[in-house]
N, C-alpha and C. Protein backbone atom coordinates (compact mmCIF):
# COMPACT_ATOMS: atom_id res chain seq x y z
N UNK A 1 0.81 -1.21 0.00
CA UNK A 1 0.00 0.00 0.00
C UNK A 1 0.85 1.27 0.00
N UNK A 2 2.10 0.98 0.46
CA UNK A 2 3.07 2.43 0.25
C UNK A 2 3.02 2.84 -0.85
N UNK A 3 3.34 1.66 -1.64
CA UNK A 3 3.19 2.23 -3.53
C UNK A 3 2.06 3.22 -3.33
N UNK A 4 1.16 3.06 -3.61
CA UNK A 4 -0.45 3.16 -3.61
C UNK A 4 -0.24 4.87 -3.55
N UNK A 5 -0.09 4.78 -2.09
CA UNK A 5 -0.16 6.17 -1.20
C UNK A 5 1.54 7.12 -1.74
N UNK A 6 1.96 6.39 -2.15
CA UNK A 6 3.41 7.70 -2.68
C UNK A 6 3.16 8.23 -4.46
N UNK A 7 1.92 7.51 -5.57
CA UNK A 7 1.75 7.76 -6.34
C UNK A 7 0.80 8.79 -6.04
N UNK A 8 -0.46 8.59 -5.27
CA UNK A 8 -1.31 9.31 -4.92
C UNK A 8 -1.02 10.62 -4.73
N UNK A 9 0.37 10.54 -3.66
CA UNK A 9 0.88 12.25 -3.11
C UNK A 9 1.12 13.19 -5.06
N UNK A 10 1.75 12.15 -5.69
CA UNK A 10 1.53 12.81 -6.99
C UNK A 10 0.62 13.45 -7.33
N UNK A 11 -0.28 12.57 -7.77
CA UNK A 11 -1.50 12.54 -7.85
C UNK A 11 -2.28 14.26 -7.50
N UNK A 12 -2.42 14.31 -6.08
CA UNK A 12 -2.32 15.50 -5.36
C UNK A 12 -1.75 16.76 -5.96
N UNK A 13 -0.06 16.35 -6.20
CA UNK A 13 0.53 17.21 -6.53
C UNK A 13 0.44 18.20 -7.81
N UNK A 14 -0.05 17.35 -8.59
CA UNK A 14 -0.16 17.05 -9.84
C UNK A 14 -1.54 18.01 -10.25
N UNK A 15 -2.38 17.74 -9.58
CA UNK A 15 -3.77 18.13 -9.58
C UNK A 15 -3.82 19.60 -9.15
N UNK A 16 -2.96 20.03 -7.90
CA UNK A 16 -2.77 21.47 -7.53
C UNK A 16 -1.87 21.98 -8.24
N UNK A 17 -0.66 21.90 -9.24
CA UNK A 17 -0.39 22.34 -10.36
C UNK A 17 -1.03 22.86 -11.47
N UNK A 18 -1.68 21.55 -11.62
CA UNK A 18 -2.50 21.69 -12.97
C UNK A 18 -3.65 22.98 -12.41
N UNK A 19 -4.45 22.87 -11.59
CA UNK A 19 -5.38 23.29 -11.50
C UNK A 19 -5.08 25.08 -10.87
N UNK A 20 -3.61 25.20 -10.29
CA UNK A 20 -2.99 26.42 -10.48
C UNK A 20 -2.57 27.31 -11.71
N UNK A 21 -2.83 26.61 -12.88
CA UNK A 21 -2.78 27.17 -14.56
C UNK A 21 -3.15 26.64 -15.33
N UNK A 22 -4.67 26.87 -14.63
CA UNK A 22 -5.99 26.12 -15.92
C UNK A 22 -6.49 27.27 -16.40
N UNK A 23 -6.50 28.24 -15.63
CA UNK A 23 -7.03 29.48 -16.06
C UNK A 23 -6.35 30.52 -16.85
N UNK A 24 -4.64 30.50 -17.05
CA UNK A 24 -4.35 31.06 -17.67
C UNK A 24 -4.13 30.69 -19.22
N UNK A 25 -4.26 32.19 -20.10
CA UNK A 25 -4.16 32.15 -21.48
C UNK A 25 -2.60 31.95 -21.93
N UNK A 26 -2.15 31.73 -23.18
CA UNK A 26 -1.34 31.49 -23.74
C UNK A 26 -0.20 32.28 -23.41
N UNK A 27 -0.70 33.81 -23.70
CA UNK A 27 0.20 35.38 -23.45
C UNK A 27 0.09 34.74 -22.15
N UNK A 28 -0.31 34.90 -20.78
CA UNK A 28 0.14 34.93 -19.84
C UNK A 28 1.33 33.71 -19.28
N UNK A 29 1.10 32.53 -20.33
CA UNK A 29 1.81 31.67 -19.50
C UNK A 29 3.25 31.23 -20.21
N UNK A 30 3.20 32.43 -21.20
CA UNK A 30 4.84 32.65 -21.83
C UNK A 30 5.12 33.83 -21.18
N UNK A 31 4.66 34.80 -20.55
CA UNK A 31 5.36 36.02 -19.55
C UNK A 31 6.29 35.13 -18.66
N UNK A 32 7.26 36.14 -18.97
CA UNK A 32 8.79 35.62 -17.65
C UNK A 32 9.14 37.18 -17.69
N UNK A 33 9.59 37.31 -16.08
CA UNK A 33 9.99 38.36 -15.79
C UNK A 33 11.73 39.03 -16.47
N UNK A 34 12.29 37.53 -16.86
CA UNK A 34 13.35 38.36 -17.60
C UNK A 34 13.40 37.19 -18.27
N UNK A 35 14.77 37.13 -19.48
CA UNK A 35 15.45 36.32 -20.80
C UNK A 35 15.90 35.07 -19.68
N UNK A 36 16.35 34.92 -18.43
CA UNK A 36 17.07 33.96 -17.59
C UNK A 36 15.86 32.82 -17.72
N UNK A 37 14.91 33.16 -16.97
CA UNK A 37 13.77 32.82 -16.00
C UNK A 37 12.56 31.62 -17.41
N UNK A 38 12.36 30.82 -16.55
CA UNK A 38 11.48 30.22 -17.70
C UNK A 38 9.62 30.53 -17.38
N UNK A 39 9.28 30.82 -18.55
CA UNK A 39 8.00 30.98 -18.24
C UNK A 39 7.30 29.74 -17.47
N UNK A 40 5.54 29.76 -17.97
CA UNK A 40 4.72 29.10 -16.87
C UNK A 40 5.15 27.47 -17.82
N UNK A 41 4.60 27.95 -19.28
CA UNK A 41 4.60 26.64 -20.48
C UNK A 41 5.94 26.06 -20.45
N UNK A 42 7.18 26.55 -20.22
CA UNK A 42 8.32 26.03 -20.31
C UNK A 42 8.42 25.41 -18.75
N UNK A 43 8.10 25.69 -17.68
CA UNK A 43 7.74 24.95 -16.28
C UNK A 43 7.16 23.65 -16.51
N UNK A 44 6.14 23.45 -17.11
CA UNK A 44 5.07 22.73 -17.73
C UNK A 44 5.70 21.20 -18.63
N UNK A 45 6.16 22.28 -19.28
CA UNK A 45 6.46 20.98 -20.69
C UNK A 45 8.02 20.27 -19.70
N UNK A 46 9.12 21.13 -18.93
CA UNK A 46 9.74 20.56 -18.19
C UNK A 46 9.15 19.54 -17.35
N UNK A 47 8.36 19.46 -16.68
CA UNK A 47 7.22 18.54 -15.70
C UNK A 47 7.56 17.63 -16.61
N UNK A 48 7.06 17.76 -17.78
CA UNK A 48 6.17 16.46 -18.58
C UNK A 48 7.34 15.55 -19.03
N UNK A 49 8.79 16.12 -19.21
CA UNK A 49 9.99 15.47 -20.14
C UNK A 49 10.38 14.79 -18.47
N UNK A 50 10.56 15.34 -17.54
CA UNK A 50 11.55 15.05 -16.07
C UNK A 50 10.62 13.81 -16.21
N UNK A 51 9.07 13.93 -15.36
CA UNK A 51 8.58 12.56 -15.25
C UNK A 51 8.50 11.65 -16.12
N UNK A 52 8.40 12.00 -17.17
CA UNK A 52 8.14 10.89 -18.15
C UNK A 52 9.71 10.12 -18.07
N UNK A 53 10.94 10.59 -18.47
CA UNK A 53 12.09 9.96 -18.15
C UNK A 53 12.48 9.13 -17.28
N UNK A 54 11.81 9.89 -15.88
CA UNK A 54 11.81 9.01 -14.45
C UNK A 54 10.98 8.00 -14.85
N UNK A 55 9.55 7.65 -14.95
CA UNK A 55 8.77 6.72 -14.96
C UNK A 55 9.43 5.69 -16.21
N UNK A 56 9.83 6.22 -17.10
CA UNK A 56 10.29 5.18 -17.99
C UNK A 56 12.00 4.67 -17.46
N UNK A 57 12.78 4.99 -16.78
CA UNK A 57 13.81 4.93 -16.31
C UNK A 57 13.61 3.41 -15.04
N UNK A 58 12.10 3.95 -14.16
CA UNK A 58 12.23 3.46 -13.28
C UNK A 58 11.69 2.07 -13.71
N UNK A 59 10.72 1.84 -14.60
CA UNK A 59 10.32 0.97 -15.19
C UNK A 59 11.34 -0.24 -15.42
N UNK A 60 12.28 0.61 -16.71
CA UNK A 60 13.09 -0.22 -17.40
C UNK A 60 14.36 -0.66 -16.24
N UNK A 61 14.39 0.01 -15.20
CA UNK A 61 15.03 -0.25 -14.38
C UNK A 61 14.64 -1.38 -13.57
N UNK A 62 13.39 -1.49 -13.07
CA UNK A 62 12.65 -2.63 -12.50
C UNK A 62 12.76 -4.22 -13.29
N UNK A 63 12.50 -3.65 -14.41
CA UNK A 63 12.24 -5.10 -15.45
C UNK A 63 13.41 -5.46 -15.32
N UNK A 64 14.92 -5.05 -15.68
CA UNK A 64 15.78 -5.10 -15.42
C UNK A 64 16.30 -6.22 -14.15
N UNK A 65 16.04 -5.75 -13.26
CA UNK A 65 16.27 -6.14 -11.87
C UNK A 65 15.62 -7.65 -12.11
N UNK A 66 14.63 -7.64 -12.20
CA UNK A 66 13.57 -8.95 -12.56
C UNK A 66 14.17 -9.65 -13.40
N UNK A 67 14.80 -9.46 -14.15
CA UNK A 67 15.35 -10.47 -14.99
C UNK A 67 16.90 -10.78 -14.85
N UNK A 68 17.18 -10.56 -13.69
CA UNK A 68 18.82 -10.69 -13.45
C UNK A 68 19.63 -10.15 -13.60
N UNK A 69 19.03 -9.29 -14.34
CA UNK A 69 20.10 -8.13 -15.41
C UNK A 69 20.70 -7.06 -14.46
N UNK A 70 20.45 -6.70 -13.79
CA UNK A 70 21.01 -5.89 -12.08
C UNK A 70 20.39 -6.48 -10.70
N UNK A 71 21.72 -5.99 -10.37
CA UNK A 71 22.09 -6.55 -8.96
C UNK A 71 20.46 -5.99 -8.03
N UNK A 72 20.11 -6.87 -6.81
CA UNK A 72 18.61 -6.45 -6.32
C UNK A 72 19.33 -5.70 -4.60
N UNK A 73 19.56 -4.72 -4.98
CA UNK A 73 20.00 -4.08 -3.39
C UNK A 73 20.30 -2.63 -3.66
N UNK A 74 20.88 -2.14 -2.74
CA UNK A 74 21.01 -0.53 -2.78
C UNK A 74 22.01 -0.28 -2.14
N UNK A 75 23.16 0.30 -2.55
CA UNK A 75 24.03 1.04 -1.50
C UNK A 75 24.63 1.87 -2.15
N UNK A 76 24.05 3.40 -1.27
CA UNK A 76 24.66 4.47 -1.53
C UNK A 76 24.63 5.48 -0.11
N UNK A 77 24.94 6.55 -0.18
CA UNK A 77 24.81 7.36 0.53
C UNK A 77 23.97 7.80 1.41
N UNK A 78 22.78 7.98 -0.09
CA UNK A 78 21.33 7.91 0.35
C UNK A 78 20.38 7.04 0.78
N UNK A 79 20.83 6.34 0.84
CA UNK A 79 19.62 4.70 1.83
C UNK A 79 19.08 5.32 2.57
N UNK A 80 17.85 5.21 2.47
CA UNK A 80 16.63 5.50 3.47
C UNK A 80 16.77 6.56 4.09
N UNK A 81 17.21 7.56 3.20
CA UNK A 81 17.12 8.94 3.30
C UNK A 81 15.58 9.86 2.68
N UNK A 82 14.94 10.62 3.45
CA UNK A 82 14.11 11.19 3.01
C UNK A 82 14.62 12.11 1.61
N UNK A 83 13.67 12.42 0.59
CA UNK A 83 14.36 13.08 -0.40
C UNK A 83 14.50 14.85 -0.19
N UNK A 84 14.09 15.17 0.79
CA UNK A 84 14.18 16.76 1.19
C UNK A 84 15.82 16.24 1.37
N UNK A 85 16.16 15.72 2.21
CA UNK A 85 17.67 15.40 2.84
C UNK A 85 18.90 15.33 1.43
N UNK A 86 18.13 14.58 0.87
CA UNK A 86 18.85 14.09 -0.59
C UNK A 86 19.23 15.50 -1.40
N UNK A 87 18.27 16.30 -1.55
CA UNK A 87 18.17 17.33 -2.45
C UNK A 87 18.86 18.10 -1.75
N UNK A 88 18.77 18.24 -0.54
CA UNK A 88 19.25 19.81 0.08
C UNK A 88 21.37 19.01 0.20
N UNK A 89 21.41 17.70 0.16
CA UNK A 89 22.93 17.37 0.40
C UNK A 89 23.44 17.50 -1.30
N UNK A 90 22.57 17.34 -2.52
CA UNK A 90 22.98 17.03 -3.93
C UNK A 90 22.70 18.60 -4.95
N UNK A 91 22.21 19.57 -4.10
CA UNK A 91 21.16 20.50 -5.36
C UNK A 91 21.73 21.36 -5.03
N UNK A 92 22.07 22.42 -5.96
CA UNK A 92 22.75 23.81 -5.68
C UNK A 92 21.55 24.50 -5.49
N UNK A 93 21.77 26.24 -5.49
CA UNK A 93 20.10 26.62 -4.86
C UNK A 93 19.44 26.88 -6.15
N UNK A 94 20.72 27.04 -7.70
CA UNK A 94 20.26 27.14 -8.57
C UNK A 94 20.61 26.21 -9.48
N UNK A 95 19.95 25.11 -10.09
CA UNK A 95 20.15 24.08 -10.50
C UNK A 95 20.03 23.94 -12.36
N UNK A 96 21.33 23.24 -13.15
CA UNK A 96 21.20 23.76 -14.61
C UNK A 96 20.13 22.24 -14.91
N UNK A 97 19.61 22.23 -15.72
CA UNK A 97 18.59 21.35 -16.45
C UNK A 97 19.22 20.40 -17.21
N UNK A 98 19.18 18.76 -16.68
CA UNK A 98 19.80 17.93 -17.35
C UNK A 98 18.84 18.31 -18.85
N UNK A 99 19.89 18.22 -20.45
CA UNK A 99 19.02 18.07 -21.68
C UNK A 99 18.03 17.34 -21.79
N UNK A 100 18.03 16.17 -21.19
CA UNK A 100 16.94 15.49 -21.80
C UNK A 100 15.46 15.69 -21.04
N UNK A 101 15.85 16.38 -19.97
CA UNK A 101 14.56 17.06 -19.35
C UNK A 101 14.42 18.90 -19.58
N UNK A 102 15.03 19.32 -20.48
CA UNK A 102 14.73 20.55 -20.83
C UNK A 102 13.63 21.10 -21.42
N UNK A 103 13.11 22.19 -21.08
CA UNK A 103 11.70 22.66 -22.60
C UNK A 103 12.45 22.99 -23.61
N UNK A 104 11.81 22.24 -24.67
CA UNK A 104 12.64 22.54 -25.61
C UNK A 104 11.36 22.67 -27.03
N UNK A 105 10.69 22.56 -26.96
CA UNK A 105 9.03 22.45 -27.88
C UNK A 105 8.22 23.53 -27.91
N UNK A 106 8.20 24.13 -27.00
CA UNK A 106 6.80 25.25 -26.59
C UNK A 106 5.31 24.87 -26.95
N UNK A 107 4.86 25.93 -27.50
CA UNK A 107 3.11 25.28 -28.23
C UNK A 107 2.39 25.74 -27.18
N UNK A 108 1.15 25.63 -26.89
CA UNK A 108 0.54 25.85 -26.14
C UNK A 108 0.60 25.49 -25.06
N UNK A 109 0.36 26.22 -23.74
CA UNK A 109 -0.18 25.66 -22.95
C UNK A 109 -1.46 24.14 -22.74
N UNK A 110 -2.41 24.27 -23.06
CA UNK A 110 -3.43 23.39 -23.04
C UNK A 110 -2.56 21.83 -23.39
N UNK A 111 -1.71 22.01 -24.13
CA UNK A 111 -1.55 20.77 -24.89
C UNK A 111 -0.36 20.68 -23.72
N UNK A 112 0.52 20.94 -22.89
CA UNK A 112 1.45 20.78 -22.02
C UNK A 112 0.66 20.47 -20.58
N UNK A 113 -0.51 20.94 -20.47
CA UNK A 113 -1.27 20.45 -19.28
C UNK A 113 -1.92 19.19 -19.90
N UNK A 114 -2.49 18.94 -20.76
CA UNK A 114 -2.98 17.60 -21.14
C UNK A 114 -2.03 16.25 -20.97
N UNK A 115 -0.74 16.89 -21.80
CA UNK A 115 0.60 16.03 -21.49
C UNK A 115 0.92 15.50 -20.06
N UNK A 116 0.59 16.78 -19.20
CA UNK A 116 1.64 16.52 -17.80
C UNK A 116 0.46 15.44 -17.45
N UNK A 117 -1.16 15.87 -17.32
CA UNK A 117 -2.35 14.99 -16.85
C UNK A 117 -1.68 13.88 -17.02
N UNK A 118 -1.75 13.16 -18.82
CA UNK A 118 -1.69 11.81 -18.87
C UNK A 118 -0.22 11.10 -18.83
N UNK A 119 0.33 11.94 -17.91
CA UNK A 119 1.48 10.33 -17.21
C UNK A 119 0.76 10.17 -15.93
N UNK A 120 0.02 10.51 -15.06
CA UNK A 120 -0.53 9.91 -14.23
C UNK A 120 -1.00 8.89 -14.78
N UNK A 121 -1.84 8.39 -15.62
CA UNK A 121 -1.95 7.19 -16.13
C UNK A 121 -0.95 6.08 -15.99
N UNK A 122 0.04 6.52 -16.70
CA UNK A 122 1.32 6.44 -16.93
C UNK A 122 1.98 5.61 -15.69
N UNK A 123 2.01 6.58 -14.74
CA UNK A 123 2.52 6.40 -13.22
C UNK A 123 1.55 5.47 -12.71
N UNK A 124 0.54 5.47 -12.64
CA UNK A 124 -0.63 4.48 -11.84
C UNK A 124 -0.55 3.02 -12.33
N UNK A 125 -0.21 2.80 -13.62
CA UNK A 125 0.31 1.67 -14.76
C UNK A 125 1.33 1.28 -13.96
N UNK A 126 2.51 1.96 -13.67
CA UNK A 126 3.62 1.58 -13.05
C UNK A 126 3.45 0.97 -11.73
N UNK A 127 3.08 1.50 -10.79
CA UNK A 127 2.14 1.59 -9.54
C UNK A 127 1.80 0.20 -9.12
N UNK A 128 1.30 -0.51 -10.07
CA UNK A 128 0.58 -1.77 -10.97
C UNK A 128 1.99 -2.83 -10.07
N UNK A 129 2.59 -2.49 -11.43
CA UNK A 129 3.80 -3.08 -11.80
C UNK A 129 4.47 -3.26 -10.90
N UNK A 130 5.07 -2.40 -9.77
CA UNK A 130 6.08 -2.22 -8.69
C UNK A 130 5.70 -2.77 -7.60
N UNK A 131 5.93 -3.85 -6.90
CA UNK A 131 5.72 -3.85 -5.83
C UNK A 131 6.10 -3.58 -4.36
N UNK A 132 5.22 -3.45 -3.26
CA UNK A 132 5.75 -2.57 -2.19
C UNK A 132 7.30 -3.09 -1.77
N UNK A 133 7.46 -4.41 -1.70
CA UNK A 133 8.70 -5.01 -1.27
C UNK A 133 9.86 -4.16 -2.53
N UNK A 134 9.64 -3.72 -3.57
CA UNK A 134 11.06 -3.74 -4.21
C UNK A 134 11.34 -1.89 -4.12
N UNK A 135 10.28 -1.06 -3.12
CA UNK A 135 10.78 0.28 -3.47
C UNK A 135 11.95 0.43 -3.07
N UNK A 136 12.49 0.12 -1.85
CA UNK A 136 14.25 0.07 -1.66
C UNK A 136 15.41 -0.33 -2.30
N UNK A 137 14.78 -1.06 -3.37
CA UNK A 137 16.05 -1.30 -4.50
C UNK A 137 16.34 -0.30 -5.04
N UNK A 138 18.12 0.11 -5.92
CA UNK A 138 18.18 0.74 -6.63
C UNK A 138 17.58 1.18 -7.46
N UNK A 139 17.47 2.31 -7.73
CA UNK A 139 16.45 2.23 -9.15
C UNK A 139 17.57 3.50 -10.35
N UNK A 140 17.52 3.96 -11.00
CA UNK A 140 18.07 4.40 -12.24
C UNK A 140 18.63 5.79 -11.19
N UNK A 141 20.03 6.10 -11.35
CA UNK A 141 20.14 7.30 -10.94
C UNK A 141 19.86 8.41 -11.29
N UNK A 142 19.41 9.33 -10.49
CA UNK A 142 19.22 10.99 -10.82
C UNK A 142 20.27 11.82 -11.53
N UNK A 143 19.79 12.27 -12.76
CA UNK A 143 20.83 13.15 -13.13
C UNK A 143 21.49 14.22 -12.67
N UNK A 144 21.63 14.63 -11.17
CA UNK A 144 21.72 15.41 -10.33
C UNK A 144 22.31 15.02 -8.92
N UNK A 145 21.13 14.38 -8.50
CA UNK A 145 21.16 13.65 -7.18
C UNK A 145 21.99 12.38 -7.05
N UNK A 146 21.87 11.92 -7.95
CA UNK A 146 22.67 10.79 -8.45
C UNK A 146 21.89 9.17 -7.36
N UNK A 147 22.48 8.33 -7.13
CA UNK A 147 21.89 6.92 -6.45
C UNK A 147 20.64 7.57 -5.37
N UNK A 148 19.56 7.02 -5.88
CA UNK A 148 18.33 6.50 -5.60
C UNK A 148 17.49 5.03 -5.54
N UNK A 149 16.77 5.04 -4.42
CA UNK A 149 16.04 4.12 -4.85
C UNK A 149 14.39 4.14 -5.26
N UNK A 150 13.78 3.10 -5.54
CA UNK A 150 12.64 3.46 -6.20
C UNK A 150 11.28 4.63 -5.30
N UNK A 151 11.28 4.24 -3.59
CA UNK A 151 10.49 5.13 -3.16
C UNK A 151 10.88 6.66 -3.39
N UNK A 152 12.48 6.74 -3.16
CA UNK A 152 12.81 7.73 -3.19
C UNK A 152 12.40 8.51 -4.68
N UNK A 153 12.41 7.65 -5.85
CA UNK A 153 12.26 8.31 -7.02
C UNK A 153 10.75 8.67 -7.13
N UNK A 154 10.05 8.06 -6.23
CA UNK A 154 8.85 8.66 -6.40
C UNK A 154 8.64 9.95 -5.67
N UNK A 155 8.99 9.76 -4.61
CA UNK A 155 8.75 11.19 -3.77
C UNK A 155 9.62 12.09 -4.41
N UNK A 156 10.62 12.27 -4.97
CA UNK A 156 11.43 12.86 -5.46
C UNK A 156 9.94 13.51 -6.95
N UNK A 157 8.99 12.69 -7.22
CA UNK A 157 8.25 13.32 -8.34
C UNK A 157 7.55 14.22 -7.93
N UNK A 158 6.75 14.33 -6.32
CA UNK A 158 6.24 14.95 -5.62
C UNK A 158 7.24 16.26 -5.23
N UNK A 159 8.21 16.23 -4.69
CA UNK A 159 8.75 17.13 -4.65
C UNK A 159 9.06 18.23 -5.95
N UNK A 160 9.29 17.81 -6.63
CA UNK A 160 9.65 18.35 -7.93
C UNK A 160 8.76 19.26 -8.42
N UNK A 161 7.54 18.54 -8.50
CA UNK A 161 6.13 19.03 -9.05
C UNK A 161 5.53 20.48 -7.97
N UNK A 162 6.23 20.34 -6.97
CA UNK A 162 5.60 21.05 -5.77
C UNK A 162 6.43 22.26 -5.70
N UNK A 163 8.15 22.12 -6.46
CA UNK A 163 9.14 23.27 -6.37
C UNK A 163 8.52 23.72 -7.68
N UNK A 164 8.10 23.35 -8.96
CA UNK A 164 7.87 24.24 -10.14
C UNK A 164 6.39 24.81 -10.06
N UNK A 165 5.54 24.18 -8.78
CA UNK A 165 4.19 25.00 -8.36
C UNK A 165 4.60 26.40 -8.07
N UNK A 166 5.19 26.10 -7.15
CA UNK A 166 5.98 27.31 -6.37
C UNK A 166 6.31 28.29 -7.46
N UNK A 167 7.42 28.09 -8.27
CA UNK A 167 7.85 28.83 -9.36
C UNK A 167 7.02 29.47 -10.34
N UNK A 168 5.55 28.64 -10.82
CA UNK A 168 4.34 29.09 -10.78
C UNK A 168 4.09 30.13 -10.51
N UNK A 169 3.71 29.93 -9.23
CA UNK A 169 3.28 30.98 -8.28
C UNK A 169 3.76 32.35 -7.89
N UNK A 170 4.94 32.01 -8.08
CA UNK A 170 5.69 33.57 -8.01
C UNK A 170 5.42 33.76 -9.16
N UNK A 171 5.15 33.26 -10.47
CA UNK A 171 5.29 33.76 -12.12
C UNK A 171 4.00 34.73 -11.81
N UNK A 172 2.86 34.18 -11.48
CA UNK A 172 1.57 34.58 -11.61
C UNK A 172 1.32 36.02 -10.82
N UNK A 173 2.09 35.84 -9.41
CA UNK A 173 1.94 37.00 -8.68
C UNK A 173 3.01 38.38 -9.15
N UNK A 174 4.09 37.75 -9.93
CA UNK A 174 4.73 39.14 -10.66
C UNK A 174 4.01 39.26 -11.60
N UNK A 175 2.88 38.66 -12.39
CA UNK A 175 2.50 39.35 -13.33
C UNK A 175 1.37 40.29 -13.28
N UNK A 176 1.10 40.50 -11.56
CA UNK A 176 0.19 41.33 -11.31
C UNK A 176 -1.66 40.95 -11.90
């Protein structure tokens, strides 16, 4: 049931995102306060490339494991470390964007919230798949954080989703 309840916090997360820039139009959700800073849609379509990588990472990482193909244990640094702990020992305060999770597409909004919606599917599929006994195994390292294991990579989706709310949020309130 841990599975269950650490997709769910997504879930959550996911839902107060989305539902924090349902209301804005196109013009508003390409405003950035300067050339550095990424707008709301480039926040967005980032969401959609990070998780989707993770969920397919953690996947192919699992099957993996299942079939002999990697070792079934964990040892790193981070063992049964909460991921606030992880991030605040691995993350600078300003962090560069591995490529393969960059915005790099634009387009609308609508179609980047539709995107981010359906990996919850995605994730709940997985959810399926994983069982509670194997979240402490290794699972695919963070391009950042580096050795994780699978609970951790989930809460690590929750967190994530909850720092680019935030970033959101300040977008919306500088734009008056």
């Amino acid at each position: 049931m841990l599975t269950q309840s650490l997709i769910q916090a997504v879930a959550k997360d996911r839902a107060a995102y989305l539902a924090q820039i349902a209301n804005l139009t196109d013009t508003q959700a390409q405003w950035k306060p300067n050339p550095e800073s990424w707008n709301i849609i480039e926040n967005t379509e980032h969401l959609f490339w990070a998780e989707h990588g993770a969920i397919f990472g953690m996947w192919k990482t699992l099957t993996a494991i299942r079939a002999g193909n990697f070792e079934r244990s964990f040892e790193s640094n981070h063992k049964d470390m909460p991921i606030d702990e992880i991030i605040r020992l691995t993350w600078k305060p300003k962090e560069i964007v591995p490529a393969v999770a960059a915005p790099r597409m634009g387009g609308p909004l609508s179609f980047w919230i539709a995107s981010l919606q359906g990996l919850q599917d995605l994730l709940e599929s997985f959810g399926e798949f994983i069982q509670d006994d194997e979240l402490r195994l290794q699972a695919h390292p963070h391009p950042i954080s580096g050795a994780m294991d699978f609970q951790q990579r989930l809460e690590f989706l929750s967190f994530h989703i909850t720092r680019h709310q935030e970033q959101c949020a300040n977008l919306i309130a500088a734009m008056g």
